[in-house]
N, C-alpha and C. Protein backbone atom coordinates (compact mmCIF):
# COMPACT_ATOMS: atom_id res chain seq x y z
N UNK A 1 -16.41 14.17 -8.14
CA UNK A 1 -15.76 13.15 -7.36
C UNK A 1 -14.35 13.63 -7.00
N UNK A 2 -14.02 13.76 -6.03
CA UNK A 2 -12.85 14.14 -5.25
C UNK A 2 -12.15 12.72 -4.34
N UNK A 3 -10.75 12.57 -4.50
CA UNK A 3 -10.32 11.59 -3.94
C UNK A 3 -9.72 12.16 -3.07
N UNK A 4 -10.17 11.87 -1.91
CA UNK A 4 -9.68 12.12 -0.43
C UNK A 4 -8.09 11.37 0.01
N UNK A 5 -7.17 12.47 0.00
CA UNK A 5 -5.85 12.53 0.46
C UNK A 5 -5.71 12.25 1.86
N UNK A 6 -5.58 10.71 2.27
CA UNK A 6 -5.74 10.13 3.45
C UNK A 6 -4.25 10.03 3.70
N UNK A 7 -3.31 10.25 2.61
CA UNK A 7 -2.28 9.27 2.41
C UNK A 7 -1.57 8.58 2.46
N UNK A 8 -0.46 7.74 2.13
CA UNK A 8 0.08 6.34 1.77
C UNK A 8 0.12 5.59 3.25
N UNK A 9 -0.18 4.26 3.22
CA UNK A 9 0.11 3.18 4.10
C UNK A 9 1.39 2.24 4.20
N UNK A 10 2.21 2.74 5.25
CA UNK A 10 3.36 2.48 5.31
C UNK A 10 3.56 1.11 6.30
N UNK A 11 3.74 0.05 5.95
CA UNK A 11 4.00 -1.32 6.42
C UNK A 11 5.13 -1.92 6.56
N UNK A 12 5.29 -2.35 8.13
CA UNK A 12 7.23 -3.21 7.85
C UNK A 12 6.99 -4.71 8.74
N UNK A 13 7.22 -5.77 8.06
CA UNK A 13 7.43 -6.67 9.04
C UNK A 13 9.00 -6.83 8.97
N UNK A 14 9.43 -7.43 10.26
CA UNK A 14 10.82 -7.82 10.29
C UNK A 14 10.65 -8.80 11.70
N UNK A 15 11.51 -9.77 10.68
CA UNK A 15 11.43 -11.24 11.76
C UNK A 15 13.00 -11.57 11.72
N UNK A 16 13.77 -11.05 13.06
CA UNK A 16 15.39 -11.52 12.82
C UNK A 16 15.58 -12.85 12.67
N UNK A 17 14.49 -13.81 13.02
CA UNK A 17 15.38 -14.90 13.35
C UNK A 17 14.89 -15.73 11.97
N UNK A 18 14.46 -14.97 10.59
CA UNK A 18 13.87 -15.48 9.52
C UNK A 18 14.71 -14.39 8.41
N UNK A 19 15.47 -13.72 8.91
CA UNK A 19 16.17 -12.45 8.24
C UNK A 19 15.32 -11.86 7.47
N UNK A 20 13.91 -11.46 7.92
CA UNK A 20 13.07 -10.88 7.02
C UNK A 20 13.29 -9.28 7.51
N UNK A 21 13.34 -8.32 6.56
CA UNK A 21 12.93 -7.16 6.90
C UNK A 21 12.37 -6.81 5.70
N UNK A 22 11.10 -6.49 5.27
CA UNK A 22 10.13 -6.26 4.43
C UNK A 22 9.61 -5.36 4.38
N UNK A 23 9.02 -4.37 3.11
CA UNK A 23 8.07 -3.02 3.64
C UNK A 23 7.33 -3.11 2.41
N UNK A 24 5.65 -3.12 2.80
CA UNK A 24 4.45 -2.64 1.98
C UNK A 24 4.14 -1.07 2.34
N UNK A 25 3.90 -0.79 0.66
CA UNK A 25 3.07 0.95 1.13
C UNK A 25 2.05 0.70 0.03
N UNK A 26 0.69 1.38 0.74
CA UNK A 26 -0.08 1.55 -0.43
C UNK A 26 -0.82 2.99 -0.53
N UNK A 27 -0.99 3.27 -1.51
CA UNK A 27 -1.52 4.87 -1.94
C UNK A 27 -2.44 4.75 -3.01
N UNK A 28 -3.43 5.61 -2.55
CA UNK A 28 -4.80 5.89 -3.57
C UNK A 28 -4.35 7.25 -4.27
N UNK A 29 -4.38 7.58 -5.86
CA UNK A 29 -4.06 8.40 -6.44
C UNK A 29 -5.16 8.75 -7.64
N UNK A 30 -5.48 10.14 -7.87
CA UNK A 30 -6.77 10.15 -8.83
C UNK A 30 -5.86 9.23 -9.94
N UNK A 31 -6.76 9.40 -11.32
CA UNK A 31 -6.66 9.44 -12.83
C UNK A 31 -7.25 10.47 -13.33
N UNK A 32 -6.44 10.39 -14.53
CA UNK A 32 -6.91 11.64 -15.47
C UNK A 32 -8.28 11.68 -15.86
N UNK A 33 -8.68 10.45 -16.32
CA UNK A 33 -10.06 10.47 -16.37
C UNK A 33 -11.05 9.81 -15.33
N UNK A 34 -11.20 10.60 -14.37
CA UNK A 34 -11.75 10.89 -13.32
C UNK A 34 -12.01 9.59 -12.35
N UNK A 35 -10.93 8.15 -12.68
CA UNK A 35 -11.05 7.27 -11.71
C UNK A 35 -9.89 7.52 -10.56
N UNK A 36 -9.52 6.25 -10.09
CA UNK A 36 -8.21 6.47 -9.16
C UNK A 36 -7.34 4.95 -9.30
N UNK A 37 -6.67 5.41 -9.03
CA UNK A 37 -5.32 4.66 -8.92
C UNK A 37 -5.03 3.63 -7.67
N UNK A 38 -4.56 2.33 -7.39
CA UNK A 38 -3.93 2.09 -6.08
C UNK A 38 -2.88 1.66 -6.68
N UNK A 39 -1.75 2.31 -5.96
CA UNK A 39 -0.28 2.40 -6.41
C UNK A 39 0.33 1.07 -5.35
N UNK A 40 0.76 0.11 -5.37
CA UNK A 40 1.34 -0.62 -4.31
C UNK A 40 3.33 -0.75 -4.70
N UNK A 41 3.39 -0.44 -3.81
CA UNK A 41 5.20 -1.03 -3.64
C UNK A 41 5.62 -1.62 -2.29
N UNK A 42 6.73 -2.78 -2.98
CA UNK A 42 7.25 -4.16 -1.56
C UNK A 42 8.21 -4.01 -1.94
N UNK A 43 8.96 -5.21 -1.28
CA UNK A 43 10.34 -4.94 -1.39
C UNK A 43 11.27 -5.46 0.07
N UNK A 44 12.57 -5.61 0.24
CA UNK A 44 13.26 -5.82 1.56
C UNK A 44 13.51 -4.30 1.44
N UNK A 45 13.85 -3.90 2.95
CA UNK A 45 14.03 -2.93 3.70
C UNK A 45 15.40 -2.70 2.44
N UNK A 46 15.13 -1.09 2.30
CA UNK A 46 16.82 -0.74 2.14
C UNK A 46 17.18 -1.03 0.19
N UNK A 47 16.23 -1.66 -0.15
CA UNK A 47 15.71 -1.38 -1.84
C UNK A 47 14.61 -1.18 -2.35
N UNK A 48 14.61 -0.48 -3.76
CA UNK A 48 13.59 -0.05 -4.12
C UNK A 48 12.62 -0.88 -4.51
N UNK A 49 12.48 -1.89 -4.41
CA UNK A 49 11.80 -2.90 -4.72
C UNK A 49 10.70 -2.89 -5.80
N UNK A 50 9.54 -3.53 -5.58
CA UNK A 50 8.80 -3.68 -6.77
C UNK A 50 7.39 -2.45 -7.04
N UNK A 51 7.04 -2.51 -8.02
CA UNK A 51 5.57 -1.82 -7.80
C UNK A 51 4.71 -2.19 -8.94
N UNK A 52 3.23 -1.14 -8.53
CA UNK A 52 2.21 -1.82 -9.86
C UNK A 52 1.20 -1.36 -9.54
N UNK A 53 0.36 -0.98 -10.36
CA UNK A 53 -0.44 0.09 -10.43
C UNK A 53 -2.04 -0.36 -10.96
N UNK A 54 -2.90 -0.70 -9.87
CA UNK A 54 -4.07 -0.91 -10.24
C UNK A 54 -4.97 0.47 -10.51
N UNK A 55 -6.04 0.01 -11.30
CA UNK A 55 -6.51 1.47 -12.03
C UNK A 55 -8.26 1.04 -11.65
N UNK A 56 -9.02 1.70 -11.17
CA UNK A 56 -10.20 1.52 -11.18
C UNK A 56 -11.39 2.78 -11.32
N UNK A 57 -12.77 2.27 -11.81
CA UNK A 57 -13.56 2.98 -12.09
C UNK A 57 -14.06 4.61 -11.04
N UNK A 58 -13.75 3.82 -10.04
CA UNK A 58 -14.38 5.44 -9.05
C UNK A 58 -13.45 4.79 -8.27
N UNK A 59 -13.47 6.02 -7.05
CA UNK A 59 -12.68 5.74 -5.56
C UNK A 59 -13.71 4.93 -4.48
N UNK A 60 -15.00 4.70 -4.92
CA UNK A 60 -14.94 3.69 -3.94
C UNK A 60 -14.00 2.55 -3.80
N UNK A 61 -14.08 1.62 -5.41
CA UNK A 61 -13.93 0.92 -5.65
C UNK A 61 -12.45 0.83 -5.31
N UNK A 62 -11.67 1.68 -5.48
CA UNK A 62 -10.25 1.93 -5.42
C UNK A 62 -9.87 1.72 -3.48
N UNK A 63 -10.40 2.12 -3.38
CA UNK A 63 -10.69 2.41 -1.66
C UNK A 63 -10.81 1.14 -1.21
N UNK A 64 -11.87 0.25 -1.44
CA UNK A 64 -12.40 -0.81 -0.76
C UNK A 64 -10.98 -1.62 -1.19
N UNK A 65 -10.39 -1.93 -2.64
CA UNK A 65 -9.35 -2.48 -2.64
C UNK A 65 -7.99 -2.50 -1.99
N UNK A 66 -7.61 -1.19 -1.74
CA UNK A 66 -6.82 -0.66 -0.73
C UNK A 66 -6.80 -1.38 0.61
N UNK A 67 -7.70 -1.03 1.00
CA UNK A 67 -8.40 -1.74 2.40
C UNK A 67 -7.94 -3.09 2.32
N UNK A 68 -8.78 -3.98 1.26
CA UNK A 68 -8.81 -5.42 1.71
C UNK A 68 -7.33 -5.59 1.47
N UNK A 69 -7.01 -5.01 0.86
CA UNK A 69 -5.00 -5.72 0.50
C UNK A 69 -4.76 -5.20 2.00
N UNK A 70 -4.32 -4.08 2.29
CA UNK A 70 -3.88 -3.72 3.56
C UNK A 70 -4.80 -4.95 4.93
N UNK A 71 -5.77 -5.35 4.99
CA UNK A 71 -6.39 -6.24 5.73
C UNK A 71 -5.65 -7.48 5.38
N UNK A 72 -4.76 -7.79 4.53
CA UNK A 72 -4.09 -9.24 4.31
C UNK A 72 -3.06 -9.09 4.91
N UNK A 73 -2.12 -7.80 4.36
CA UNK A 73 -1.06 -7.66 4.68
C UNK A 73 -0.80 -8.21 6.52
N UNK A 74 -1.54 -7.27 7.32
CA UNK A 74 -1.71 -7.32 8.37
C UNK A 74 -2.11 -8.51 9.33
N UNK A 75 -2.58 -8.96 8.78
CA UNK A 75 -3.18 -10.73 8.93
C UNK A 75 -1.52 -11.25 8.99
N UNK A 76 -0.62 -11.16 7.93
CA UNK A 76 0.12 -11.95 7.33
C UNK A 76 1.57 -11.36 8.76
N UNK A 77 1.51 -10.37 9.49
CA UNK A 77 2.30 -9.85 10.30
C UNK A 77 3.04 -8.64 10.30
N UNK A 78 2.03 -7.85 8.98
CA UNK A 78 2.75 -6.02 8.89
C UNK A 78 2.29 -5.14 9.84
N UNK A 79 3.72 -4.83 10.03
CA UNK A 79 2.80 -3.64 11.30
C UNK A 79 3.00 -2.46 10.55
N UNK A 80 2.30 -0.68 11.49
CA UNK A 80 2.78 -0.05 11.11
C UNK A 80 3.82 0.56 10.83
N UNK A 81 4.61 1.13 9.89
CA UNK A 81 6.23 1.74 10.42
C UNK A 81 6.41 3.17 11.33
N UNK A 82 7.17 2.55 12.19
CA UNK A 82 7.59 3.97 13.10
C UNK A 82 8.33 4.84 11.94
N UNK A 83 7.83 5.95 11.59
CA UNK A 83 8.16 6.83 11.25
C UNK A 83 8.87 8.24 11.67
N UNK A 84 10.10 8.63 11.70
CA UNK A 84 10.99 9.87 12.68
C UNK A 84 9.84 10.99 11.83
């Protein structure tokens, strides 16, 4: 089982007239014993904000979770970040 290095999902909403500037990233990372990781960190723009580390049996499973969080996020008004 090999976890495919797609990597991290970089998310920003920003609403001036709500002073939101916000950023989700999410990343799939193996484990030592041969599951994977979804690493998530939020936060306002400009701190390091929070994180937390879900751990699951194989990378499907890790994968499909990834997905559906990133499918909320987006619902909720994250876009992608322009990246230089």
């Amino acid at each position: 089982m090999e976890i495919q290095a797609s990597g991290p999902v970089h998310l920003r909403r920003i609403d001036p007239s709500r002073n939101m500037r916000r950023f989700y990233v999410l990343a799939i990372q193996p484990t030592l014993f041969g599951g994977a990781s979804v690493i998530r960190n939020w936060g306002r723009i400009g701190s390091n904000g929070q994180s937390i580390m879900q751990t699951f049996d194989s990378e499907g499973d890790a994968t499909s979770a990834s997905m559906r969080l990133e499918r909320a996020k987006r619902r909720k008004g994250y876009r992608d970040s322009e990246r230089a």
